[in-house]
PDB file of N, CA and C in Angstrom:
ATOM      1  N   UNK A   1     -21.638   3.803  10.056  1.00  0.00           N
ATOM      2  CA  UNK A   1     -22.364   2.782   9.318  1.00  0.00           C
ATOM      3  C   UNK A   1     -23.104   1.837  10.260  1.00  0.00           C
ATOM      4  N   UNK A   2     -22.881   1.639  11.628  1.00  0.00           N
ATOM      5  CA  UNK A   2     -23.732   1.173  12.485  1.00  0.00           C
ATOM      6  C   UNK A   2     -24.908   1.279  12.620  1.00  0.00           C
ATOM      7  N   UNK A   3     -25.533   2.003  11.750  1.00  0.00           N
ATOM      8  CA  UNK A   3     -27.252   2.192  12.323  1.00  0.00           C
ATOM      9  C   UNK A   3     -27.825   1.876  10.525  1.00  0.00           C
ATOM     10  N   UNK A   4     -27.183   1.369   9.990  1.00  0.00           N
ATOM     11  CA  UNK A   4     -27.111   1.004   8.399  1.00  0.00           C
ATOM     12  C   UNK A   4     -27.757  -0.360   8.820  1.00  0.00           C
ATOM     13  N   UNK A   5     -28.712  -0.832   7.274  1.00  0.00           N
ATOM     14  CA  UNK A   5     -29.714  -1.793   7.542  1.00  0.00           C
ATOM     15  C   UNK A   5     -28.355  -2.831   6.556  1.00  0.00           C
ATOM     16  N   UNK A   6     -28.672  -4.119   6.692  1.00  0.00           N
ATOM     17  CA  UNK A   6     -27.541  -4.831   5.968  1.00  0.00           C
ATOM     18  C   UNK A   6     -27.473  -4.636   4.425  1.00  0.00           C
ATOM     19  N   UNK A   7     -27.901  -4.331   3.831  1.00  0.00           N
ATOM     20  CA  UNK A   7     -28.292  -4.099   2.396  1.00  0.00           C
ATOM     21  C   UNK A   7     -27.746  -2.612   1.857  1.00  0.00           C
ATOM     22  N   UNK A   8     -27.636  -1.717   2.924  1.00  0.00           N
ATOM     23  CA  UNK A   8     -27.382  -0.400   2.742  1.00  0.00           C
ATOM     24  C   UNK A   8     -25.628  -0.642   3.350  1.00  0.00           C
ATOM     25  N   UNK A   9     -25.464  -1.226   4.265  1.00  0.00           N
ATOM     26  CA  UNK A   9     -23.937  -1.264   4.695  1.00  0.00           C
ATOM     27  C   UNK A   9     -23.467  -1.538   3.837  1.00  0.00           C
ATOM     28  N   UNK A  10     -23.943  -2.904   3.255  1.00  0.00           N
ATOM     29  CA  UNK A  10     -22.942  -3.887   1.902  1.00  0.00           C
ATOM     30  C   UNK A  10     -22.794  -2.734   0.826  1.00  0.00           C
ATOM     31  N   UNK A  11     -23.630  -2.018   0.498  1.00  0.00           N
ATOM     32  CA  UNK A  11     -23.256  -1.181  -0.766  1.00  0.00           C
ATOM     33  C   UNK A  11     -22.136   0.190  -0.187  1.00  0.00           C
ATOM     34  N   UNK A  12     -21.963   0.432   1.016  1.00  0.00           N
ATOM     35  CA  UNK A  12     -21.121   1.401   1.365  1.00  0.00           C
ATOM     36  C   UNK A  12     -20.062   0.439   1.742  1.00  0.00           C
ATOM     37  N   UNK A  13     -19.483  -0.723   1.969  1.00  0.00           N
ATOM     38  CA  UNK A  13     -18.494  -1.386   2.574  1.00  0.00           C
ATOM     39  C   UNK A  13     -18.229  -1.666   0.637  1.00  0.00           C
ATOM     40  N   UNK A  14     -18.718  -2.158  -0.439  1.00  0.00           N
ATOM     41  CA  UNK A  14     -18.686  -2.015  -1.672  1.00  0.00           C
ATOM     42  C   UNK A  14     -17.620  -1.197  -2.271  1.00  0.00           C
ATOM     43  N   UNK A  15     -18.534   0.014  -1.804  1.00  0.00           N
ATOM     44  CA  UNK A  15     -17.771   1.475  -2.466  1.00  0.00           C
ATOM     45  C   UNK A  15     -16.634   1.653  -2.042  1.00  0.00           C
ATOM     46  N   UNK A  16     -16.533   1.587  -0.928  1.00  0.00           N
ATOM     47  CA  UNK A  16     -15.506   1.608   0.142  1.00  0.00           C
ATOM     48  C   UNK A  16     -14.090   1.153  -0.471  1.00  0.00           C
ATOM     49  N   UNK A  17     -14.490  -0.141  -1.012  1.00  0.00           N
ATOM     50  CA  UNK A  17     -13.426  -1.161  -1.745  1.00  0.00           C
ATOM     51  C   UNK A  17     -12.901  -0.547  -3.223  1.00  0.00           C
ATOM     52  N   UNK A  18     -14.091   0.152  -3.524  1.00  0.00           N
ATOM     53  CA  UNK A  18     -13.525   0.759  -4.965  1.00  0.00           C
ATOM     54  C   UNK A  18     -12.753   1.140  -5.610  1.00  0.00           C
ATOM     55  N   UNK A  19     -11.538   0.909  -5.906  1.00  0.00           N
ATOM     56  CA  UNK A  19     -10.171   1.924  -6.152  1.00  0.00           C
ATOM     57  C   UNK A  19      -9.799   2.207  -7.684  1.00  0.00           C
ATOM     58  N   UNK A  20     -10.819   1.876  -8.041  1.00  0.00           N
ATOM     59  CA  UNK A  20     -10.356   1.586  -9.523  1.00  0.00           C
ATOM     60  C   UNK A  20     -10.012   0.453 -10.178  1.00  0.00           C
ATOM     61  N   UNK A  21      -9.261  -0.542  -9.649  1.00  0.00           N
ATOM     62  CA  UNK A  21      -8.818  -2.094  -9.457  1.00  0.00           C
ATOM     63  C   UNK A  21      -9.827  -2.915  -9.030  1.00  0.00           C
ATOM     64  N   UNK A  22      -9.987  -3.175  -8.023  1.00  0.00           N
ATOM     65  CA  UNK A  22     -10.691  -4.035  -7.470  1.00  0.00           C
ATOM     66  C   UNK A  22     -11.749  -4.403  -7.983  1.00  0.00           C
ATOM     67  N   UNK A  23     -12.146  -3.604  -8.126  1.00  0.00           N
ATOM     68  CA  UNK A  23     -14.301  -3.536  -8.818  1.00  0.00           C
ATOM     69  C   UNK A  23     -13.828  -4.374 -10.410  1.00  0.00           C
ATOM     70  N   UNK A  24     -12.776  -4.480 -10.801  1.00  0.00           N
ATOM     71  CA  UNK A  24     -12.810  -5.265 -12.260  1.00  0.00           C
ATOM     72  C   UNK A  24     -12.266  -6.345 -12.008  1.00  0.00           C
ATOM     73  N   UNK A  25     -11.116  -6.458 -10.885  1.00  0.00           N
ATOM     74  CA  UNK A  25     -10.882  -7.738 -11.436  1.00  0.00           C
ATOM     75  C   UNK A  25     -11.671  -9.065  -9.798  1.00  0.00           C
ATOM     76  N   UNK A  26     -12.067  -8.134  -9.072  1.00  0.00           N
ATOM     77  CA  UNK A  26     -12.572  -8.676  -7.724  1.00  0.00           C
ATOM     78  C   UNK A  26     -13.992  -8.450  -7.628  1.00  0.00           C
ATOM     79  N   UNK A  27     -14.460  -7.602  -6.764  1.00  0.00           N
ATOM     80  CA  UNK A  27     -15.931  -7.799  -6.249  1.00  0.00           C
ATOM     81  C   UNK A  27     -16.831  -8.311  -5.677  1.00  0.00           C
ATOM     82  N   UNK A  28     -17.656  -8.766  -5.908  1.00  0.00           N
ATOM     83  CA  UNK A  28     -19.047  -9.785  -5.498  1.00  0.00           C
ATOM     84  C   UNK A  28     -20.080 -10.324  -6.318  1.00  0.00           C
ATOM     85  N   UNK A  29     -20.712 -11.337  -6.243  1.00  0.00           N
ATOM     86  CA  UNK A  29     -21.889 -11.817  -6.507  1.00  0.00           C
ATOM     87  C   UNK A  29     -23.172 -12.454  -5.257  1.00  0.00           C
ATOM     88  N   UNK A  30     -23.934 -11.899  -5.845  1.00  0.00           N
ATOM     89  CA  UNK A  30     -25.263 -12.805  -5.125  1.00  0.00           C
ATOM     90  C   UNK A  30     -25.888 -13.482  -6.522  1.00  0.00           C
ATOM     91  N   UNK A  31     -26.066 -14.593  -6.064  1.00  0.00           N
ATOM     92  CA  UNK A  31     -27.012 -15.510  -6.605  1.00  0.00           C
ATOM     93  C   UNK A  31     -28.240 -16.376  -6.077  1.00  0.00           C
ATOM     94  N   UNK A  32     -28.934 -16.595  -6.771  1.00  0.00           N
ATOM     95  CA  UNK A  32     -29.916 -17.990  -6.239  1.00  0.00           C
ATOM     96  C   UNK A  32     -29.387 -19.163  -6.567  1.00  0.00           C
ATOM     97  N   UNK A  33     -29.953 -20.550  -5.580  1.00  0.00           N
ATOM     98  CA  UNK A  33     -29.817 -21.306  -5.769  1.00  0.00           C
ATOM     99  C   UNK A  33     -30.958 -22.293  -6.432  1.00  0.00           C
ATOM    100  N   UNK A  34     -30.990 -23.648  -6.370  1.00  0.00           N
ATOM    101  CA  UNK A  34     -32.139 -24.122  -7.203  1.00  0.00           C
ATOM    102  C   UNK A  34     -32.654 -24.576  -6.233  1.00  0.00           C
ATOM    103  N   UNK A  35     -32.377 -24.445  -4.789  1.00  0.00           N
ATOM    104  CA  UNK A  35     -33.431 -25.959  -3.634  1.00  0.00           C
ATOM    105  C   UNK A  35     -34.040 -24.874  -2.609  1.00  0.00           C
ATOM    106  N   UNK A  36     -34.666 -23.897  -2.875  1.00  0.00           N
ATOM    107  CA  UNK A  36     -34.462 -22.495  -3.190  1.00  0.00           C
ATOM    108  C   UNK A  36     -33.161 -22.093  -2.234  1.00  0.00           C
ATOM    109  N   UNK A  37     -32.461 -20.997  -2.442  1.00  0.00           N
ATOM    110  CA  UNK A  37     -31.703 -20.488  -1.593  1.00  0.00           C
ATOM    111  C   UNK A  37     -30.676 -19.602  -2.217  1.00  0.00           C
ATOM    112  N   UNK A  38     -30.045 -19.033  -1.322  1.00  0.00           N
ATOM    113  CA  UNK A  38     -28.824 -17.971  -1.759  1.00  0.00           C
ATOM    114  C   UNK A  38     -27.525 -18.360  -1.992  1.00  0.00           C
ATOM    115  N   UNK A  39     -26.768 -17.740  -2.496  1.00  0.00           N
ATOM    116  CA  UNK A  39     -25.277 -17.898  -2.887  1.00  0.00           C
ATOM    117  C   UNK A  39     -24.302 -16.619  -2.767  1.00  0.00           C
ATOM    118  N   UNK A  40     -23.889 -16.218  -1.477  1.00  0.00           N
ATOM    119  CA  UNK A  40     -22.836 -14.497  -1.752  1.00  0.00           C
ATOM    120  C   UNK A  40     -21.645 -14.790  -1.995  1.00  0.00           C
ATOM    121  N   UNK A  41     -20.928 -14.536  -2.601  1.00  0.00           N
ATOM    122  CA  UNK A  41     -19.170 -14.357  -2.723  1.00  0.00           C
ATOM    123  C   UNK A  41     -19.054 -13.329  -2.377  1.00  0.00           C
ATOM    124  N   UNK A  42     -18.307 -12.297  -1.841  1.00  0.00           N
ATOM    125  CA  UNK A  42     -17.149 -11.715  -1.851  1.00  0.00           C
ATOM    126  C   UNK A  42     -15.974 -11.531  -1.540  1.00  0.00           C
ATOM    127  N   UNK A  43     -15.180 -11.504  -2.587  1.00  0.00           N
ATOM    128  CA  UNK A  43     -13.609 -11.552  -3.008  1.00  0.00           C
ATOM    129  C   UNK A  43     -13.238 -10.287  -1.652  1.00  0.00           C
ATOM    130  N   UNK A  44     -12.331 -10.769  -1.339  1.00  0.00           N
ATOM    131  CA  UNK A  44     -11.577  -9.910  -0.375  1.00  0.00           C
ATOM    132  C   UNK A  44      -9.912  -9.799  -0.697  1.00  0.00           C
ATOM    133  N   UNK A  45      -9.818 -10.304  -1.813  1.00  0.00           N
ATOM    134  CA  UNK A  45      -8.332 -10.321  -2.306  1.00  0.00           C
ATOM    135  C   UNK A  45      -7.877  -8.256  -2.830  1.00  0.00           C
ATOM    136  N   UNK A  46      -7.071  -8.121  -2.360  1.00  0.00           N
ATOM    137  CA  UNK A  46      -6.510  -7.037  -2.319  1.00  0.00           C
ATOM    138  C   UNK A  46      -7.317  -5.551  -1.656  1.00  0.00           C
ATOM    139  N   UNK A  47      -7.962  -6.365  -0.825  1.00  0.00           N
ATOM    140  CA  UNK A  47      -8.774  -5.799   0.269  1.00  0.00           C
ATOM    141  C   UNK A  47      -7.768  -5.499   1.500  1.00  0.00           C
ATOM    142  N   UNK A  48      -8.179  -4.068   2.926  1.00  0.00           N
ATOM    143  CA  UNK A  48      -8.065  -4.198   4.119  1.00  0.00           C
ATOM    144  C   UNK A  48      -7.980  -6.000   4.762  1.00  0.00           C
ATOM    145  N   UNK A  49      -8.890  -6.788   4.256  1.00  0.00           N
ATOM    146  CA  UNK A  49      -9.683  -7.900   4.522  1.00  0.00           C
ATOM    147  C   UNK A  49      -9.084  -9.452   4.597  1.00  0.00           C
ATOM    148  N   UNK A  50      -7.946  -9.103   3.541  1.00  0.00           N
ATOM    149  CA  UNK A  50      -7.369 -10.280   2.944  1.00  0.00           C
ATOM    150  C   UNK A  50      -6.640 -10.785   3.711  1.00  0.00           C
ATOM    151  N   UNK A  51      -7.162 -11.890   3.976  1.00  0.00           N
ATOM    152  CA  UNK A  51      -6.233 -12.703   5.126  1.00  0.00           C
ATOM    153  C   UNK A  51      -7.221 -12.266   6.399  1.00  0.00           C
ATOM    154  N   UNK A  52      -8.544 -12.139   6.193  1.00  0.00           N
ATOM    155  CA  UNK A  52      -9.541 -12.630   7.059  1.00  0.00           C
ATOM    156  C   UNK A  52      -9.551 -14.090   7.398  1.00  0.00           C
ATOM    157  N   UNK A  53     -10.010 -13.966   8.387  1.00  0.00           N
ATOM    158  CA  UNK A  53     -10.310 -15.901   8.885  1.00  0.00           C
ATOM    159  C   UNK A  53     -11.184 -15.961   9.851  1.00  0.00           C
ATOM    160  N   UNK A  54     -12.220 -17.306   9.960  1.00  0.00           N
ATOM    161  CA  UNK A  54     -13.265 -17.133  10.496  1.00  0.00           C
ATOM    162  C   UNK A  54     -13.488 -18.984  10.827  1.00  0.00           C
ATOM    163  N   UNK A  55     -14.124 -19.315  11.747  1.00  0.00           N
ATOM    164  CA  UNK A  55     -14.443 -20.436  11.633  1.00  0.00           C
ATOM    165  C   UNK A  55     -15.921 -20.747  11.006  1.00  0.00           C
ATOM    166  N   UNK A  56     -15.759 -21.691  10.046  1.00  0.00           N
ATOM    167  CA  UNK A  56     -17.245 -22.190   9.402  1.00  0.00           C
ATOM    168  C   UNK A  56     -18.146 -22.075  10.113  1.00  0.00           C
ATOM    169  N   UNK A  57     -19.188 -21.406   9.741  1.00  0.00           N
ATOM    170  CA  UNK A  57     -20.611 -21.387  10.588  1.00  0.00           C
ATOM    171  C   UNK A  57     -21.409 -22.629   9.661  1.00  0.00           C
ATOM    172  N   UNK A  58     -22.399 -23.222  10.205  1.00  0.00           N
ATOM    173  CA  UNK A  58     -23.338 -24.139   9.438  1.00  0.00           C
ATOM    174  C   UNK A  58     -24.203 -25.065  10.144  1.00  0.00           C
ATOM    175  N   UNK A  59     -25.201 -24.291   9.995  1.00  0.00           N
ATOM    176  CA  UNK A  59     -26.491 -24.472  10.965  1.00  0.00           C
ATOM    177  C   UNK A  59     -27.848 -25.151   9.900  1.00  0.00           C
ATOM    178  N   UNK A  60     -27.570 -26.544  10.099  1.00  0.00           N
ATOM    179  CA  UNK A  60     -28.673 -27.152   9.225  1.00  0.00           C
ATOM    180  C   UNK A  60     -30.263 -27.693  10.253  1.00  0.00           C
ATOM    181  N   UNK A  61     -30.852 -27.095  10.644  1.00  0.00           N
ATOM    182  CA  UNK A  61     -32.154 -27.128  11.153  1.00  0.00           C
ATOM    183  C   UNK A  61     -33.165 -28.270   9.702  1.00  0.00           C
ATOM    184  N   UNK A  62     -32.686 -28.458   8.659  1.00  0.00           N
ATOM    185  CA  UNK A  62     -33.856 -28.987   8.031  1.00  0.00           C
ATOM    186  C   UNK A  62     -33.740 -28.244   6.229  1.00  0.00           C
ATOM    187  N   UNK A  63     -34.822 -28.536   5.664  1.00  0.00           N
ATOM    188  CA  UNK A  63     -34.671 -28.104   4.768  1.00  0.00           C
ATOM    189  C   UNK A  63     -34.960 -26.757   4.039  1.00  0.00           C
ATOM    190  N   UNK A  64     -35.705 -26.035   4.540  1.00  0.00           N
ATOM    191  CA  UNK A  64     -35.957 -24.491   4.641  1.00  0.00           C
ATOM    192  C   UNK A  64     -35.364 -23.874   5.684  1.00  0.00           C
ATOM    193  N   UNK A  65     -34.413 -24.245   6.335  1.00  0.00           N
ATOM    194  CA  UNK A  65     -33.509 -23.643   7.755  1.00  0.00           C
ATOM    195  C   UNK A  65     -32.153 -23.748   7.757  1.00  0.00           C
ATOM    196  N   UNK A  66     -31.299 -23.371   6.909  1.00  0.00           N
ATOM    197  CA  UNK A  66     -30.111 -23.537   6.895  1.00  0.00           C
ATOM    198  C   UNK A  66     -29.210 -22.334   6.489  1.00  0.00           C
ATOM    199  N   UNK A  67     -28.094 -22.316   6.922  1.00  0.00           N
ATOM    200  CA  UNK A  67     -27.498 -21.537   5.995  1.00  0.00           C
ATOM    201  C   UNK A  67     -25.796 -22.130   6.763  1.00  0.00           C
ATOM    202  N   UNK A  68     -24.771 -21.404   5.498  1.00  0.00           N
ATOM    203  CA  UNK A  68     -23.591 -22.059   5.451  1.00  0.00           C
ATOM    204  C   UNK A  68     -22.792 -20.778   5.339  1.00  0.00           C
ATOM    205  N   UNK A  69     -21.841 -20.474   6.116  1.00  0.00           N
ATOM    206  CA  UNK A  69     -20.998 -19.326   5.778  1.00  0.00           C
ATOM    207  C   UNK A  69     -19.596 -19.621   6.092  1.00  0.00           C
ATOM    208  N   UNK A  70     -18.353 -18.901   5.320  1.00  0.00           N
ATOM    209  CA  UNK A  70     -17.017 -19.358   5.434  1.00  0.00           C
ATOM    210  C   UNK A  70     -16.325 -18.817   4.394  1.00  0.00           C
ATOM    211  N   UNK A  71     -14.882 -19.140   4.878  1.00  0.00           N
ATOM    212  CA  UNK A  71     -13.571 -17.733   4.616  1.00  0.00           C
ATOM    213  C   UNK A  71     -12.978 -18.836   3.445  1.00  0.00           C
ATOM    214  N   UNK A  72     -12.893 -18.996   2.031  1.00  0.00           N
ATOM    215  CA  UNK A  72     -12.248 -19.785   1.087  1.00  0.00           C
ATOM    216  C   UNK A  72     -11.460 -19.110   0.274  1.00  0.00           C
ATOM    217  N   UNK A  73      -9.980 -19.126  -0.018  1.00  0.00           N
ATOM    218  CA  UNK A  73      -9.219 -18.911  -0.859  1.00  0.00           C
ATOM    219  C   UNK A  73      -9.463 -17.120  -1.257  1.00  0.00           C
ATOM    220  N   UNK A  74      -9.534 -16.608   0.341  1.00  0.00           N
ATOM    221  CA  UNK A  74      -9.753 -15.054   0.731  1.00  0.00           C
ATOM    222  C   UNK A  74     -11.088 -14.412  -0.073  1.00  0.00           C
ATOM    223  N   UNK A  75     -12.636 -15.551   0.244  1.00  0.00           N
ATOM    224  CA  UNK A  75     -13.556 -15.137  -0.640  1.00  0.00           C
ATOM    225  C   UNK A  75     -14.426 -15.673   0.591  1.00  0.00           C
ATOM    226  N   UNK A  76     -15.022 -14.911   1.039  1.00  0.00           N
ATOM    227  CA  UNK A  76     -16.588 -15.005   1.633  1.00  0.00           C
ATOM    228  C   UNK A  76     -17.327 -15.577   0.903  1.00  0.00           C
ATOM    229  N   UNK A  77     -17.624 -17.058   1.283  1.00  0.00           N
ATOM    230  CA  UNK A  77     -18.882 -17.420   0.896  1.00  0.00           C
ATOM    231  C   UNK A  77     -19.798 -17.606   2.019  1.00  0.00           C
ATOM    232  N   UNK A  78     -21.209 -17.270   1.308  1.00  0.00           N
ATOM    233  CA  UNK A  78     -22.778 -17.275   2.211  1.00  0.00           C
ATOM    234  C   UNK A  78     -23.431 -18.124   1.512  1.00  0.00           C
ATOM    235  N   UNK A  79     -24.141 -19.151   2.308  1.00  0.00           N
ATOM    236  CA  UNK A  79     -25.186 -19.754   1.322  1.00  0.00           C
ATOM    237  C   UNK A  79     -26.069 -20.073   2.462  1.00  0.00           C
ATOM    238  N   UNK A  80     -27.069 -20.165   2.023  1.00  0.00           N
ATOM    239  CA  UNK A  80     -28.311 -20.536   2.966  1.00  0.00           C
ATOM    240  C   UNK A  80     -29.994 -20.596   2.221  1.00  0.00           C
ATOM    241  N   UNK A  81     -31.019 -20.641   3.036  1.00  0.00           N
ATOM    242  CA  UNK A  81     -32.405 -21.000   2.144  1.00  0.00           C
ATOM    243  C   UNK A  81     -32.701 -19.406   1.792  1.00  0.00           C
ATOM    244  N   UNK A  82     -33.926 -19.707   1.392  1.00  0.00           N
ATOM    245  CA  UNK A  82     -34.447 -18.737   0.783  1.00  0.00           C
ATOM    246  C   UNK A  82     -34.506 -17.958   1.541  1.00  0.00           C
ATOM    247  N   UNK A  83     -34.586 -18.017   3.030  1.00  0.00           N
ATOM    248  CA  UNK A  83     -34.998 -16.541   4.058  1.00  0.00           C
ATOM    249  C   UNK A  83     -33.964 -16.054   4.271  1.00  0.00           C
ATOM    250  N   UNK A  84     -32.996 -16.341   3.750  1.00  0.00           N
ATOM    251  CA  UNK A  84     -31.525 -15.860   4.588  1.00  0.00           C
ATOM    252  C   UNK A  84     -30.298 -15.221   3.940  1.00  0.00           C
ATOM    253  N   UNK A  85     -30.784 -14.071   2.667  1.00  0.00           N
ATOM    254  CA  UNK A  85     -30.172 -13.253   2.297  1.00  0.00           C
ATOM    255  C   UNK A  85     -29.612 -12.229   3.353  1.00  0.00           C
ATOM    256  N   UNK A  86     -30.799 -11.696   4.466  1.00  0.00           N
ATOM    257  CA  UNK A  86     -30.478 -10.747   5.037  1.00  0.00           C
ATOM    258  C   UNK A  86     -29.445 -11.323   6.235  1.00  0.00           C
ATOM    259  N   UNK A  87     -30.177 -12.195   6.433  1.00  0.00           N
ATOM    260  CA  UNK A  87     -28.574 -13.190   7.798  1.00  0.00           C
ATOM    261  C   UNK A  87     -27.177 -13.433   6.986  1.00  0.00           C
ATOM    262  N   UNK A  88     -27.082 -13.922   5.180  1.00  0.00           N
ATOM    263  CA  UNK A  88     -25.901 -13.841   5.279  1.00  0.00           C
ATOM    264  C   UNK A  88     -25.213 -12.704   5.362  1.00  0.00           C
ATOM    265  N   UNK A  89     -25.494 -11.801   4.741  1.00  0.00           N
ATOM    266  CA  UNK A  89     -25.001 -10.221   4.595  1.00  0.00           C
ATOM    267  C   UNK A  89     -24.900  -9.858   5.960  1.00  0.00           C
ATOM    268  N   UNK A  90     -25.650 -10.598   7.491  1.00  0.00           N
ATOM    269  CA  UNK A  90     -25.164  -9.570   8.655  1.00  0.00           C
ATOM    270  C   UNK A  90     -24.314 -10.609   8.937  1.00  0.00           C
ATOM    271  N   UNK A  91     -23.797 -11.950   8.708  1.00  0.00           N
ATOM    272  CA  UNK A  91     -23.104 -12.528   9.255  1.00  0.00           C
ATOM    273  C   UNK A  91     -21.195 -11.984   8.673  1.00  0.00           C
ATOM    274  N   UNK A  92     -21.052 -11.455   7.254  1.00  0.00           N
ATOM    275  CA  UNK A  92     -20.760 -10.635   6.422  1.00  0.00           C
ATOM    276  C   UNK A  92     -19.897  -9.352   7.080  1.00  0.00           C
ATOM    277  N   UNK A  93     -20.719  -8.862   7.341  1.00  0.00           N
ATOM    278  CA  UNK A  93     -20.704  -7.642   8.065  1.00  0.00           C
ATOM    279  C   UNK A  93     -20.116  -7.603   9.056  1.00  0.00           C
ATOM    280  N   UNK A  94     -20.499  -8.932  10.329  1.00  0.00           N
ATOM    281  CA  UNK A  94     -20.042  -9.556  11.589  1.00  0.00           C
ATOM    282  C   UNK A  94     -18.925  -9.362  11.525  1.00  0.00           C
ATOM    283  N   UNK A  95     -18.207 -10.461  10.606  1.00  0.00           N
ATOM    284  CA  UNK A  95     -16.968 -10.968  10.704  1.00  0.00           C
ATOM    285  C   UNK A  95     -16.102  -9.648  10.117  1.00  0.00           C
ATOM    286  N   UNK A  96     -16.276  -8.733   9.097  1.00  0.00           N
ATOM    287  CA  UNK A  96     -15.578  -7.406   8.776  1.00  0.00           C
ATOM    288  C   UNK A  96     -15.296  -6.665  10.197  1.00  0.00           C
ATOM    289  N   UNK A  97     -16.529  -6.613  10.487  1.00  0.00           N
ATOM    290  CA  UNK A  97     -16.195  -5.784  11.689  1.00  0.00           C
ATOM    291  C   UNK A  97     -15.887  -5.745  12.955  1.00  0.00           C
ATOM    292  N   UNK A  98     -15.375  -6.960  13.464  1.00  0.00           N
ATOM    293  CA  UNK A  98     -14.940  -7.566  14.489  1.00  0.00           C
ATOM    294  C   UNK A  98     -13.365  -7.149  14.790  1.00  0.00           C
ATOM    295  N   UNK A  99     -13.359  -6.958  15.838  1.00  0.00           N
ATOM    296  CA  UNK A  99     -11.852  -6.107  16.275  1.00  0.00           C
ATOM    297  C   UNK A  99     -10.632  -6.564  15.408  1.00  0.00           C
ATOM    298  N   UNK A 100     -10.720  -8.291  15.723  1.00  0.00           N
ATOM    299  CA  UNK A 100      -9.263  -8.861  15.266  1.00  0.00           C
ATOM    300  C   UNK A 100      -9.418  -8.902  13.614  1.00  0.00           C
ATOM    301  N   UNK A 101     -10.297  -7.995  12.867  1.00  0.00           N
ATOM    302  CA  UNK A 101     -10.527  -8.275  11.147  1.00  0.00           C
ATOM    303  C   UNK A 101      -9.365  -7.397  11.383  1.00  0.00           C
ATOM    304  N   UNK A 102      -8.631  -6.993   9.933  1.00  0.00           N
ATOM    305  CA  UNK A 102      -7.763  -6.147   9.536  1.00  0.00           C
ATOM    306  C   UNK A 102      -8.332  -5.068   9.123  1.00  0.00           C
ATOM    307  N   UNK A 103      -9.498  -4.541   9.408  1.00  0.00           N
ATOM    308  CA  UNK A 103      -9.872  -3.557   9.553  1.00  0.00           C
ATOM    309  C   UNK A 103      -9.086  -2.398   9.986  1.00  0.00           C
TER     310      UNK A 103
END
């Protein structure tokens, strides 16, 4: 999955999770926000994942330059402006795949 664009990983790291369980009572969302910007969850509860930990990223440059990412109550949240769907999903990705994840 290394040579996977972030958009194509997330839907195979997705499937991945699928067991029958998970996908109903867990999952993900992307959303928009209203100042424009993004919103990702994903639930990592009864995941490889659970009991990930990460230190808060949050890089406020201004008002079209931001984004916010972090490990809450075993749920990935991403938020950031409008350009930065594809940064949260690799930041996402980052932290999954980093040696010390429970990967």
């Amino acid at each position: 999955m290394a040579d996977m664009d972030e958009l194509s990983w997330l839907q195979a790291w997705y499937l991945s999770q699928c067991d029958g369980k998970w996908e109903h009572g867990y999952g993900m969302k992307i959303s928009t926000l209203d100042n424009p910007g993004w919103n990702v969850e994903i639930n990592l509860n009864n995941t490889r994942f659970a009991g990930l930990m990460h230190e808060e990223l949050n890089i406020d440059l201004g008002d079209t330059d931001w984004i916010v990412c972090r490990i809450v109550d075993e749920k990935f949240q991403g938020f950031g402006d409008a350009m930065k769907l594809r940064s949260i999903l690799g930041i996402f990705r980052e932290w999954v795949e980093m040696p010390s994840s429970k990967a």
